[in-house]
C-alpha atoms as a PDB file:
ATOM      1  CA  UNK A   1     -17.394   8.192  14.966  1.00  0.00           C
ATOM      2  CA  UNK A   2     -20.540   6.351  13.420  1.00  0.00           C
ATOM      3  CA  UNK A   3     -19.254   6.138   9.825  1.00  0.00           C
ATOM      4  CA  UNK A   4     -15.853   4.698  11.003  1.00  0.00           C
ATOM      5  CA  UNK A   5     -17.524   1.238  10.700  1.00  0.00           C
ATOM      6  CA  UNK A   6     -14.485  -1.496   9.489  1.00  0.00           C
ATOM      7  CA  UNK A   7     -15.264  -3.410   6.389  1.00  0.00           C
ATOM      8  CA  UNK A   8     -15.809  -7.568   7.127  1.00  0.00           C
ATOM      9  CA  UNK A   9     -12.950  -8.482   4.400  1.00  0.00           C
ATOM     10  CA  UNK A  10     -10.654  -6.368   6.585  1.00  0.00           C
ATOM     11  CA  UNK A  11     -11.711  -7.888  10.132  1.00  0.00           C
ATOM     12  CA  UNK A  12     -11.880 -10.791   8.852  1.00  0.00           C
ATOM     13  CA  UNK A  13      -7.915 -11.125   8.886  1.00  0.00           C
ATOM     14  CA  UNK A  14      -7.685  -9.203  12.213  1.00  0.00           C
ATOM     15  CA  UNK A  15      -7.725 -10.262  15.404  1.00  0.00           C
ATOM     16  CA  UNK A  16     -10.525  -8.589  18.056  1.00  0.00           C
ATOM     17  CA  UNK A  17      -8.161  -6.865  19.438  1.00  0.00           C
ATOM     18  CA  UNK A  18      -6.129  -5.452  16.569  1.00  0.00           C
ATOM     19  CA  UNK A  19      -9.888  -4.679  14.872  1.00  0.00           C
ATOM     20  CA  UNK A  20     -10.446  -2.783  18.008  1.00  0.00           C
ATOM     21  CA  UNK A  21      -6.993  -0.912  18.355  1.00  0.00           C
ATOM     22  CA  UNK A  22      -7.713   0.058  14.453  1.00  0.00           C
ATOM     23  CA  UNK A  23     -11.147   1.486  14.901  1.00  0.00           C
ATOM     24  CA  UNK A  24      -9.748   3.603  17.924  1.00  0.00           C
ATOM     25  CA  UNK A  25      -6.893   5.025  15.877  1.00  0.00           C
ATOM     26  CA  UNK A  26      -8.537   5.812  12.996  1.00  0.00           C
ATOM     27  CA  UNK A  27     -11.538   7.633  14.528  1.00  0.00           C
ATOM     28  CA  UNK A  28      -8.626   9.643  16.708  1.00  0.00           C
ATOM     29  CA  UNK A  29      -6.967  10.219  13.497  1.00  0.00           C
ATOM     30  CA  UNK A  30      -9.733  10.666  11.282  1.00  0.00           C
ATOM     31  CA  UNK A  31     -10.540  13.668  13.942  1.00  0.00           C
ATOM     32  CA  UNK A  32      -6.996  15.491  12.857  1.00  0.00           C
ATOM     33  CA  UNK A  33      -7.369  15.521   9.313  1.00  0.00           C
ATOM     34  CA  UNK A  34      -9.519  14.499   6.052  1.00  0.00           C
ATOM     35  CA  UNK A  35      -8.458  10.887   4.794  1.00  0.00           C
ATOM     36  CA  UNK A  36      -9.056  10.234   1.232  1.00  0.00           C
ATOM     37  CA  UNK A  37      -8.695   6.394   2.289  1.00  0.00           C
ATOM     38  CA  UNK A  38      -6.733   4.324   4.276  1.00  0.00           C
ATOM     39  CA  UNK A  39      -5.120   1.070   3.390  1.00  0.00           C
ATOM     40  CA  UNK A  40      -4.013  -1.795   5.400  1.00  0.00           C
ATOM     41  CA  UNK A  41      -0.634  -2.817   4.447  1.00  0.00           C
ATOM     42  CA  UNK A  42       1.893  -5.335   5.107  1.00  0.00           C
ATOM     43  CA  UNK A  43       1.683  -8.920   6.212  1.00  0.00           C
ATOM     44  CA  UNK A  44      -2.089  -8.529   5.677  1.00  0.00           C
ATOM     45  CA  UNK A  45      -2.443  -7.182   2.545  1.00  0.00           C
ATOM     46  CA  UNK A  46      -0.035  -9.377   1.270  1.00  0.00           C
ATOM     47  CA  UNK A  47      -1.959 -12.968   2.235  1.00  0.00           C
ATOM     48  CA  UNK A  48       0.395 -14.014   5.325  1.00  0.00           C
ATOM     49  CA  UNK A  49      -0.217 -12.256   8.474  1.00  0.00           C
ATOM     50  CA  UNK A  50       0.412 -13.557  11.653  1.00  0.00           C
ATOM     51  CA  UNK A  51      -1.347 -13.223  15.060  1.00  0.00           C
ATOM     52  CA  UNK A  52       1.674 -10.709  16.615  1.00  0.00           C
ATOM     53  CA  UNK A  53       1.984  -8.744  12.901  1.00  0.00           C
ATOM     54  CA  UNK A  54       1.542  -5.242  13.108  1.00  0.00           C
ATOM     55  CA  UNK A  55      -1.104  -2.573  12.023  1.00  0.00           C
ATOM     56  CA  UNK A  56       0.287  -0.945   8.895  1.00  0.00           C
ATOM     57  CA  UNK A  57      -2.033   1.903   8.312  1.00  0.00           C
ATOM     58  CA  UNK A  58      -0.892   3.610   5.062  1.00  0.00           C
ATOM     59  CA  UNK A  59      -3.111   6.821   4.349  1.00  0.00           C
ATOM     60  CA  UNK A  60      -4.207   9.568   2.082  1.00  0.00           C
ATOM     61  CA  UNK A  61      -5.294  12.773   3.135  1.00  0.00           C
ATOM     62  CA  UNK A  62      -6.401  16.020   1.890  1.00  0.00           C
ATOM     63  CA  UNK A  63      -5.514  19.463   3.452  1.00  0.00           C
ATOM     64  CA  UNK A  64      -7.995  22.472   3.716  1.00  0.00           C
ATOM     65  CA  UNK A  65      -6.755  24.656   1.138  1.00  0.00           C
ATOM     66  CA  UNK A  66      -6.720  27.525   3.478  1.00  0.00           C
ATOM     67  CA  UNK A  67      -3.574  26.062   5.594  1.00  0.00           C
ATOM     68  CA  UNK A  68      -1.882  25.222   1.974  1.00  0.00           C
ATOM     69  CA  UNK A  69      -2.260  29.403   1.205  1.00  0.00           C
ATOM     70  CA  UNK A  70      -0.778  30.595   4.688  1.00  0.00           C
ATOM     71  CA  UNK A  71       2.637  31.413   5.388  1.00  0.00           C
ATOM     72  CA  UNK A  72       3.524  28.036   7.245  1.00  0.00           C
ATOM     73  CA  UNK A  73       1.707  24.938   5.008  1.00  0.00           C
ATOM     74  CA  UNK A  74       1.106  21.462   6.783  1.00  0.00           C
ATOM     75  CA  UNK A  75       3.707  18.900   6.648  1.00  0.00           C
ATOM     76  CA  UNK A  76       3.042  16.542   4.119  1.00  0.00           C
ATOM     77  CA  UNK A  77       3.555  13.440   5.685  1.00  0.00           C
ATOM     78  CA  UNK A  78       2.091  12.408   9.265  1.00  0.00           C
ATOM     79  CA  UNK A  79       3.514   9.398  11.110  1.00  0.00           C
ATOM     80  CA  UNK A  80       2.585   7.740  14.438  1.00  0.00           C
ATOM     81  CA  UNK A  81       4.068   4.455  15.417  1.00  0.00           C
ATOM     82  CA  UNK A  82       2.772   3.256  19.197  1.00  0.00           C
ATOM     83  CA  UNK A  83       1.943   0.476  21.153  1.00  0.00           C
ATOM     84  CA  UNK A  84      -1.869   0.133  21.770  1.00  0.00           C
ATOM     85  CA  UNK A  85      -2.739  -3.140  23.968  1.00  0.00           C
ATOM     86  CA  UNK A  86      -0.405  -5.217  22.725  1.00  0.00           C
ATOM     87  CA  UNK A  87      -0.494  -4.189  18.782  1.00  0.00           C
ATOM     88  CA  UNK A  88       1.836  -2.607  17.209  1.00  0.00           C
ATOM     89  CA  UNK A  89       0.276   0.375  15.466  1.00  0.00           C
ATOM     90  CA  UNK A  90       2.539   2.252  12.151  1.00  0.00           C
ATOM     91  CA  UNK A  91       0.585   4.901  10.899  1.00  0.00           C
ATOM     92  CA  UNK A  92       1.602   6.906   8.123  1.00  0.00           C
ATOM     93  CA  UNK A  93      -0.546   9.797   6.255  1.00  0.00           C
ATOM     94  CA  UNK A  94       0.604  11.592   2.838  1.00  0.00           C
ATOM     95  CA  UNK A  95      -1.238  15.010   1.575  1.00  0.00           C
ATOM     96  CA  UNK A  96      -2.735  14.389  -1.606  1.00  0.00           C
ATOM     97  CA  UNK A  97      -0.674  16.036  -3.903  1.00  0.00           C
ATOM     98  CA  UNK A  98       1.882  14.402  -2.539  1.00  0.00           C
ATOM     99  CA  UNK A  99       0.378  11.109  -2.897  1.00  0.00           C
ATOM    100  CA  UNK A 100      -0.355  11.710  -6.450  1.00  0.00           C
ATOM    101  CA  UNK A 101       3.345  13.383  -7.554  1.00  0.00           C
ATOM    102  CA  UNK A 102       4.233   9.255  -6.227  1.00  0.00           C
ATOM    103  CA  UNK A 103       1.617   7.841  -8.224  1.00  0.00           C
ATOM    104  CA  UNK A 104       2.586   9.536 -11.545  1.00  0.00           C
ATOM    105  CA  UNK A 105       6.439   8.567 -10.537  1.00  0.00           C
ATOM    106  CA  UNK A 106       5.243   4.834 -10.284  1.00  0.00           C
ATOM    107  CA  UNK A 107       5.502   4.568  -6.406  1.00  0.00           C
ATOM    108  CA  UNK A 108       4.024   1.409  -5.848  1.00  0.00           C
ATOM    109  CA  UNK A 109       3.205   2.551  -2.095  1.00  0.00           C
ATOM    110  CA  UNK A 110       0.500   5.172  -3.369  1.00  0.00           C
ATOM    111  CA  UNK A 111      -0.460   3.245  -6.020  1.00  0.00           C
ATOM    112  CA  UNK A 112      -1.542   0.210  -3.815  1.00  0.00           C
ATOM    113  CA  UNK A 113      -3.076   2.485  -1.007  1.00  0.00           C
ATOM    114  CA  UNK A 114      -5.627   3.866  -3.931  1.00  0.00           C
ATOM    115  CA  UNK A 115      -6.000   0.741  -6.172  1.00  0.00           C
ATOM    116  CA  UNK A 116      -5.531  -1.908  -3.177  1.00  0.00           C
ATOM    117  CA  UNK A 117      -8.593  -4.078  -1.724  1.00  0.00           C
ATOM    118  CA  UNK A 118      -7.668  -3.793   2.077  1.00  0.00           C
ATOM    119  CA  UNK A 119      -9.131  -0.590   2.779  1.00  0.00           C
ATOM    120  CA  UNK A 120     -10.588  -0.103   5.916  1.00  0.00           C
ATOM    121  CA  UNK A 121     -12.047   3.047   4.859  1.00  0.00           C
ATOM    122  CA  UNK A 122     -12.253   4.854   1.798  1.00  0.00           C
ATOM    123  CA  UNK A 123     -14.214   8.139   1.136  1.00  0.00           C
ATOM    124  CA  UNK A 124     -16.259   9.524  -1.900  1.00  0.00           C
ATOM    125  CA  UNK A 125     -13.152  11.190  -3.407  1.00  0.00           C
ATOM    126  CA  UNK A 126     -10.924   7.790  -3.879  1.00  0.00           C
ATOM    127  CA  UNK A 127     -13.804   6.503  -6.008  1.00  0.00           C
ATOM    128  CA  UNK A 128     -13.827   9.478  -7.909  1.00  0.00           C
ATOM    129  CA  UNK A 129      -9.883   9.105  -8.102  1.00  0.00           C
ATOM    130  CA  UNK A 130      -9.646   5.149  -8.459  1.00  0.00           C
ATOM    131  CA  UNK A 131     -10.216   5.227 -12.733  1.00  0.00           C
ATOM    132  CA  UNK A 132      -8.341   8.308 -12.995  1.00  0.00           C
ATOM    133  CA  UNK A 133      -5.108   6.216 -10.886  1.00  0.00           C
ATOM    134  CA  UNK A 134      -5.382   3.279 -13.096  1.00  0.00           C
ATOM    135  CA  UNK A 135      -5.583   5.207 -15.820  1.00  0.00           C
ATOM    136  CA  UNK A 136      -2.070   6.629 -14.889  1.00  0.00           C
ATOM    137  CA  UNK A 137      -0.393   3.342 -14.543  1.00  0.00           C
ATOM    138  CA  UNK A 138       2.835   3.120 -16.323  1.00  0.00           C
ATOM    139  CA  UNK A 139       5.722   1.326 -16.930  1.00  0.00           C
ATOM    140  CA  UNK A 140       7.655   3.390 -14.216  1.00  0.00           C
ATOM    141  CA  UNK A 141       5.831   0.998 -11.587  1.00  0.00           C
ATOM    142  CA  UNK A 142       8.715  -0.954 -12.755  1.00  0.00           C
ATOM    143  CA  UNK A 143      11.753   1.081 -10.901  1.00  0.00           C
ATOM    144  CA  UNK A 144       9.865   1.050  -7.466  1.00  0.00           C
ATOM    145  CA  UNK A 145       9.045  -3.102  -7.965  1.00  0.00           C
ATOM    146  CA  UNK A 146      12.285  -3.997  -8.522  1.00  0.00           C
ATOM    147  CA  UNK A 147      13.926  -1.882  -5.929  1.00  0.00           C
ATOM    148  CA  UNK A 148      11.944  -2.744  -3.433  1.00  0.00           C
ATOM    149  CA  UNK A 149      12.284  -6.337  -4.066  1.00  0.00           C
ATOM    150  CA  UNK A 150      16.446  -5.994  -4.424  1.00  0.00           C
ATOM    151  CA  UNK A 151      15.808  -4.167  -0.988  1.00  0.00           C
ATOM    152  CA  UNK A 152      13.777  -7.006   0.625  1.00  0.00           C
ATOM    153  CA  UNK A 153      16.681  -9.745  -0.886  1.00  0.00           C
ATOM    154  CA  UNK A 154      19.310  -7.849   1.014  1.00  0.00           C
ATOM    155  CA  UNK A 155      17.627  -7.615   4.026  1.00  0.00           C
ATOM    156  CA  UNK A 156      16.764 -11.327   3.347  1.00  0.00           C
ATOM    157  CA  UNK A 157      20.073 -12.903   2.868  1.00  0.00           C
ATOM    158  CA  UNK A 158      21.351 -10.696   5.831  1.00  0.00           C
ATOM    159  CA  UNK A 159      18.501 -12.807   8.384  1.00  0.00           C
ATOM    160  CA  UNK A 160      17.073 -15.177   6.502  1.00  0.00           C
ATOM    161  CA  UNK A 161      13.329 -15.585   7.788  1.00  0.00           C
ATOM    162  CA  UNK A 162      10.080 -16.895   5.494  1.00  0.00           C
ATOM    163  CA  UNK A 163       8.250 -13.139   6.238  1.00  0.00           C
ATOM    164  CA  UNK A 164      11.637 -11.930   4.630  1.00  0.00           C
ATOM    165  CA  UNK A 165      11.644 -14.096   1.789  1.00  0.00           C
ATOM    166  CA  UNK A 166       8.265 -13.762   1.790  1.00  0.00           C
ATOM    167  CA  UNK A 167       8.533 -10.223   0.680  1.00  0.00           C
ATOM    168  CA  UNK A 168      10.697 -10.746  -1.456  1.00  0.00           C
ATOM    169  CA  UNK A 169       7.945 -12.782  -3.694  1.00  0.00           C
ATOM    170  CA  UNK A 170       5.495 -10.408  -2.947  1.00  0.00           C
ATOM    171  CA  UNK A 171       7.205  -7.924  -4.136  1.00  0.00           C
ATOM    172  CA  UNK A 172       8.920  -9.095  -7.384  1.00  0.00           C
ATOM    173  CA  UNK A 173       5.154 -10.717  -8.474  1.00  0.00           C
ATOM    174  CA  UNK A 174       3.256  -7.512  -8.191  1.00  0.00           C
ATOM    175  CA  UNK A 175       5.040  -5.864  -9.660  1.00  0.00           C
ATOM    176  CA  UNK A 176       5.153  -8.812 -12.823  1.00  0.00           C
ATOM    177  CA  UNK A 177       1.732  -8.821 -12.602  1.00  0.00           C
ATOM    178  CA  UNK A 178       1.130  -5.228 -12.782  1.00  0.00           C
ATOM    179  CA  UNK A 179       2.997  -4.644 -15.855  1.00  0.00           C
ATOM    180  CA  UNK A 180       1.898  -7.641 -17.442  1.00  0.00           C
ATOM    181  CA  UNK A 181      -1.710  -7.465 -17.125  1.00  0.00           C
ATOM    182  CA  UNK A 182      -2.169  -4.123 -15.334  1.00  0.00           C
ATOM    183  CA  UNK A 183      -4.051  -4.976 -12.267  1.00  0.00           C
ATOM    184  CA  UNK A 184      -2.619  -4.305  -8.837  1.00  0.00           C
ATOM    185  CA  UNK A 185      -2.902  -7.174  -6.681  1.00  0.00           C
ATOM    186  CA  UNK A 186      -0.687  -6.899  -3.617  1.00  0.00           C
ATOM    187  CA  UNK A 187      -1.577 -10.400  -1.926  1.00  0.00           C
ATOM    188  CA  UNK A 188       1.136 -13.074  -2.774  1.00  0.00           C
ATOM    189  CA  UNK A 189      -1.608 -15.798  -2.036  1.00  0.00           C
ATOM    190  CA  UNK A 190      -3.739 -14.436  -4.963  1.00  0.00           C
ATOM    191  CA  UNK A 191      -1.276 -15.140  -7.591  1.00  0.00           C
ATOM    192  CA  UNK A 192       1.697 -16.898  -6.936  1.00  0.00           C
ATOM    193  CA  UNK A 193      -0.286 -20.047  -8.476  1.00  0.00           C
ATOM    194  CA  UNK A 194      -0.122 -17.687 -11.890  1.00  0.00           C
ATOM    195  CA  UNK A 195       3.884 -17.462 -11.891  1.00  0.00           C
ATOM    196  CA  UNK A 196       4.950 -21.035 -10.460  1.00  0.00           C
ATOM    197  CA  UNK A 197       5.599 -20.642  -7.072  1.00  0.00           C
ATOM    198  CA  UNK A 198       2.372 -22.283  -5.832  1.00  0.00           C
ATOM    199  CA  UNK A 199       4.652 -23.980  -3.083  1.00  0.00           C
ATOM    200  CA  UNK A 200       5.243 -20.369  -1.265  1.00  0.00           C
ATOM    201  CA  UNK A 201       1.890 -21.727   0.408  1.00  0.00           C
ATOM    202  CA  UNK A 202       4.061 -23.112   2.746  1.00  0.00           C
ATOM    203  CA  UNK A 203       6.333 -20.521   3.653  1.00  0.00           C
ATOM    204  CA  UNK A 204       3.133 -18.541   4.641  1.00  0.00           C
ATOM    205  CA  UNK A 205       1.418 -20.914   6.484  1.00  0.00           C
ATOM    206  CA  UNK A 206       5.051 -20.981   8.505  1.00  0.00           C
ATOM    207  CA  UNK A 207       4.965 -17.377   8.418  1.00  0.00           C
ATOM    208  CA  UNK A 208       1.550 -17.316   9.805  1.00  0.00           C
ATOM    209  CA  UNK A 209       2.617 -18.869  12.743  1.00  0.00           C
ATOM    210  CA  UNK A 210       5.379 -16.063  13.553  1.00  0.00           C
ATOM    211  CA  UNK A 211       6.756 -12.819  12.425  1.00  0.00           C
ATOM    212  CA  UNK A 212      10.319 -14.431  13.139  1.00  0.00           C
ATOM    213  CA  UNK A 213      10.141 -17.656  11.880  1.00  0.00           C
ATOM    214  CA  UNK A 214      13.553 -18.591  11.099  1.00  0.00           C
ATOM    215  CA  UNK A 215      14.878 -19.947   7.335  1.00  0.00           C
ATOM    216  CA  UNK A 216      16.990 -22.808   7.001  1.00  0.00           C
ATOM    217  CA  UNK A 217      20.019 -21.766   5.032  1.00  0.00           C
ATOM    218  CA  UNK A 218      19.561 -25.023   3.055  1.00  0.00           C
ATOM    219  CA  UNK A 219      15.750 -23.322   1.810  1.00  0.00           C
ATOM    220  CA  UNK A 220      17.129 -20.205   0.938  1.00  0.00           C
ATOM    221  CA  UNK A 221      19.410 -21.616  -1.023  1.00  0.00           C
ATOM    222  CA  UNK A 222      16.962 -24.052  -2.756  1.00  0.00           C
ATOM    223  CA  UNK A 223      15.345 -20.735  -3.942  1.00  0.00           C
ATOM    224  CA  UNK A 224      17.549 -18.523  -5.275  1.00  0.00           C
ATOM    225  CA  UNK A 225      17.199 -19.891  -8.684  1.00  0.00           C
ATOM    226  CA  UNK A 226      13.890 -19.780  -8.489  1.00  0.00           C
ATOM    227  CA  UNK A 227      14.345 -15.645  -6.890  1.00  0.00           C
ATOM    228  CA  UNK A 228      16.674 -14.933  -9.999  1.00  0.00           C
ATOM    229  CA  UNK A 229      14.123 -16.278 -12.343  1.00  0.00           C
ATOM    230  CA  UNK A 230      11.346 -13.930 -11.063  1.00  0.00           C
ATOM    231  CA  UNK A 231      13.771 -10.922 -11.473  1.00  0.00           C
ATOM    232  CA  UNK A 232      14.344 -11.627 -14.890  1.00  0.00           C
ATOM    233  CA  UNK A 233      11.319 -12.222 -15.433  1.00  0.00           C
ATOM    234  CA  UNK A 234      10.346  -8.451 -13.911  1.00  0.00           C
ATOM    235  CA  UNK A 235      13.114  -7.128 -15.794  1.00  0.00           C
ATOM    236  CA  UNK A 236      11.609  -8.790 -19.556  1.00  0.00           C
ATOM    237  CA  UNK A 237       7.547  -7.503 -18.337  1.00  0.00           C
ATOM    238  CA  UNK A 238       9.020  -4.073 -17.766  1.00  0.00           C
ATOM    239  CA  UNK A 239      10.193  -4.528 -21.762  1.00  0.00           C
ATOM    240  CA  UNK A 240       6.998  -6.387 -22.747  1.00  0.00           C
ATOM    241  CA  UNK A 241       4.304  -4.589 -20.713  1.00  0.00           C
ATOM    242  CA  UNK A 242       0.481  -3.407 -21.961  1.00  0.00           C
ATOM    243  CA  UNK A 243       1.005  -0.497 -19.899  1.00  0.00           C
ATOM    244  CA  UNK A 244       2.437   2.525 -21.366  1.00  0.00           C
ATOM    245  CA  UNK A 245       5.974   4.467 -20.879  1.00  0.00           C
ATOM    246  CA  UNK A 246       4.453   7.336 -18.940  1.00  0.00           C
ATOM    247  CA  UNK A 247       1.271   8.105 -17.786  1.00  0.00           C
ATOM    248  CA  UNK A 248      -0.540   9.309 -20.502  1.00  0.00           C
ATOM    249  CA  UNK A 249      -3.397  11.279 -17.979  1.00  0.00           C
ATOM    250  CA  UNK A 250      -0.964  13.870 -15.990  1.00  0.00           C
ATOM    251  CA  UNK A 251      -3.372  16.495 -16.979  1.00  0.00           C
ATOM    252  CA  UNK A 252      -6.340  14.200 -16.015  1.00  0.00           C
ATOM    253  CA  UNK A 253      -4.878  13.773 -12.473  1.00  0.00           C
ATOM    254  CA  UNK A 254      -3.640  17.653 -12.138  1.00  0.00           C
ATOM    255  CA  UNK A 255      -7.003  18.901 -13.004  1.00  0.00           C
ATOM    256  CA  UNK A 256      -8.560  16.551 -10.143  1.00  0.00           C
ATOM    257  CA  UNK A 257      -6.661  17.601  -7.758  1.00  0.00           C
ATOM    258  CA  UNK A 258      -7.640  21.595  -8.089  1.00  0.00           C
ATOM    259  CA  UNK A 259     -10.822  20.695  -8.272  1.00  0.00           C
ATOM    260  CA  UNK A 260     -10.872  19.005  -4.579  1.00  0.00           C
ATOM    261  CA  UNK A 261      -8.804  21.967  -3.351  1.00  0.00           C
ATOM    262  CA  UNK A 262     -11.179  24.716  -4.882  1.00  0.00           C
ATOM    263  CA  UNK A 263     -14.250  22.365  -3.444  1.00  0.00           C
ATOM    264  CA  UNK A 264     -12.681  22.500   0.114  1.00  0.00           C
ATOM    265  CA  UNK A 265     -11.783  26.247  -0.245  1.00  0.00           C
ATOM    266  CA  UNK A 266     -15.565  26.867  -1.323  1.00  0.00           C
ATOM    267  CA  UNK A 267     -17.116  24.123   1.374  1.00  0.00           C
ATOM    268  CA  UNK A 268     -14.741  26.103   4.229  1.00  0.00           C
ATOM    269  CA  UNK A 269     -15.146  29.251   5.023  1.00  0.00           C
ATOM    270  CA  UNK A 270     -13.801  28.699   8.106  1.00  0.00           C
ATOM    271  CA  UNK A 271     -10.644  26.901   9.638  1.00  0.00           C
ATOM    272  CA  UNK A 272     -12.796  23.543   9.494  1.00  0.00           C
ATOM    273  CA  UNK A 273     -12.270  21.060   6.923  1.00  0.00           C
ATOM    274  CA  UNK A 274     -15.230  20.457   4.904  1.00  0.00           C
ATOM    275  CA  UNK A 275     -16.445  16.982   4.254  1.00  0.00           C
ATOM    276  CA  UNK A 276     -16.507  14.722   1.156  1.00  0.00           C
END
C-alpha cells in the first residue's frame, strides 16, 4: 500500500529487516480491517530494545457498522503471532469500543497505543480521538500500573534477567509519571533521570545486547530497596495526583464513538469499509 510509509523515529530503532517484516504485516493487515493506529510496543517503546526483540504491534481498529448490526458481530480482538524471516511478529488488534471501554477503566495498554509516540501509523480518527483520550485520564491508570508492575516483579524474582527488571521500572515510573504530571511517556530512558534511577542506563545498555541477559542475584538484591521505594512512591501519586478520580468526559468519548460508526454506516453502503 502507498500510504503504509513507516515513520523515521520508528525505523530508526528497527533493524532493516524487522522495518521490512513490519511494513509487510501491516499492509497485509491493514487489508483485513480499518486501523485507527497502531503502536509499537515493548522493548522499543520502552528505550531498550535489542537486535533479536520482537515486533509488538498493538492496534486499534474500527468495524463497519454493518457487521456490528448482523446476527454474528466481529470478534473484538484479532491476534497473530508468527515468525517472519527471523522476527518475531505479536500482533494484536482491539475494536474500538472495546479499546475505549479500557481507556475509561484506566488500561494502560489502550491508553499508551492512543497517547504513545511509537506509532508506526496512525489515521485521521486517532487525532481526532488523542485530546478527547487525555482528556479521560484518571486516577484509575493507577490499578493497571501497579498490577502490571507487581506482575513484572514476580515474573522477575522467578528468572531474574535486566529486560525483567527492566520492566519492572518501566512500568512502576509510567505509571508515577502519569499520575503525577499527566503525560504518558512509556520509554524508561526518557525519565528515569526524573525519579533517581539514572543508573538503569546500564541495565539497558546490557539489555540491549540480549533479550536474556542474565541478573546477578547479588544486583537484584542491591535493588529491591530501591523497587520498594518506587512502589510506594506509585502508591502516594495515586493519593496525590492532578488527575481526577474518574474520567470526567465519558459522554465526550461515547458521543465520538457513534459518530465514527454512523460515518462508516453512511460512507458504506456496501460490505466495504469506508475510509478515514
Amino acid at each position: 500500500m502507498e500510504r503504509m510509509m513507516l515513520p523515521k523515529h520508528v525505523t530508526d530503532v528497527l533493524t532493516t529487516t524487522q522495518a521490512a517484516v513490519m511494513k509487510r504485516v501491516l499492509e497485509e493487515e491493514e487489508a483485513l480491517r480499518e486501523h485507527v493506529v497502531v503502536y509499537l510496543s515493548g522493548a522499543h517503546a520502552y528505550g531498550f530494545p535489542s537486535p533479536d526483540s520482537d515486533l509488538d504491534l498493538k492496534a486499534i481498529h474500527v468495524a463497519n457498522t454493518t457487521d456490528l448490526l448482523g446476527f454474528e458481530p466481529p470478534a473484538p480482538t484479532i491476534d497473530r503471532a508468527e515468525i517472519i524471516d527471523g522476527v518475531e511478529v505479536d500482533y494484536t488488534s482491539n475494536e474500538l469500543a472495546h479499546a475505549l471501554a479500557g481507556i475509561l477503566g484506566g488500561n494502560g495498554n489502550f491508553i499508551e497505543r492512543v497517547l504513545g509516540r511509537m506509532t508506526p501509523y496512525a489515521s485521521k480518527l486517532v487525532g481526532e480521538l488523542r485530546p478527547i483520550v487525555q482528556r479521560a485520564l484518571s486516577r484509575r491508570v493507577y490499578r493497571h500500573y501497579n498490577g502490571f508492575a507487581r506482575n513484572q516483579l514476580r515474573f522477575l524474582e522467578k528468572e531474574p534477567t535486566a529486560k525483567k527488571l527492566l520492566y519492572v521500572l518501566r512500568t512502576t515510573l509510567t505509571g508515577i509519571h502519569l499520575l503525577e504530571t499527566g503525560e504518558v511517556e512509556p520509554n524508561l530512558a526518557a525519565i528515569m533521570s526524573d525519579y533517581d534511577v539514572p543508573d538503569a542506563a546500564d541495565l539497558i545498555e546490557r539489555k540491549r545486547a540480549g533479550e536474556r541477559v542474565p541478573l546477578d542475584p547479588k544486583q537484584l538484591e542491591a535493588w529491591r530497596p530501591r523497587i520498594d521505594a518506587l512502589f510506594d512512591r506509585l502508591d502516594a501519586a495515586r493519593e496525590t495526583s492532578l488527575l481526577p478520580e474518574d474520567p470526567p468526559n465519558e459522554n465526550e468519548l461515547r458521543d465520538w464513538l457513534l459518530t465514527v460508526r454512523r460515518s462508516r454506516l453512511r460512507d458504506s453502503p456496501s460490505h466495504e469499509v469506508g475510509r478515514a
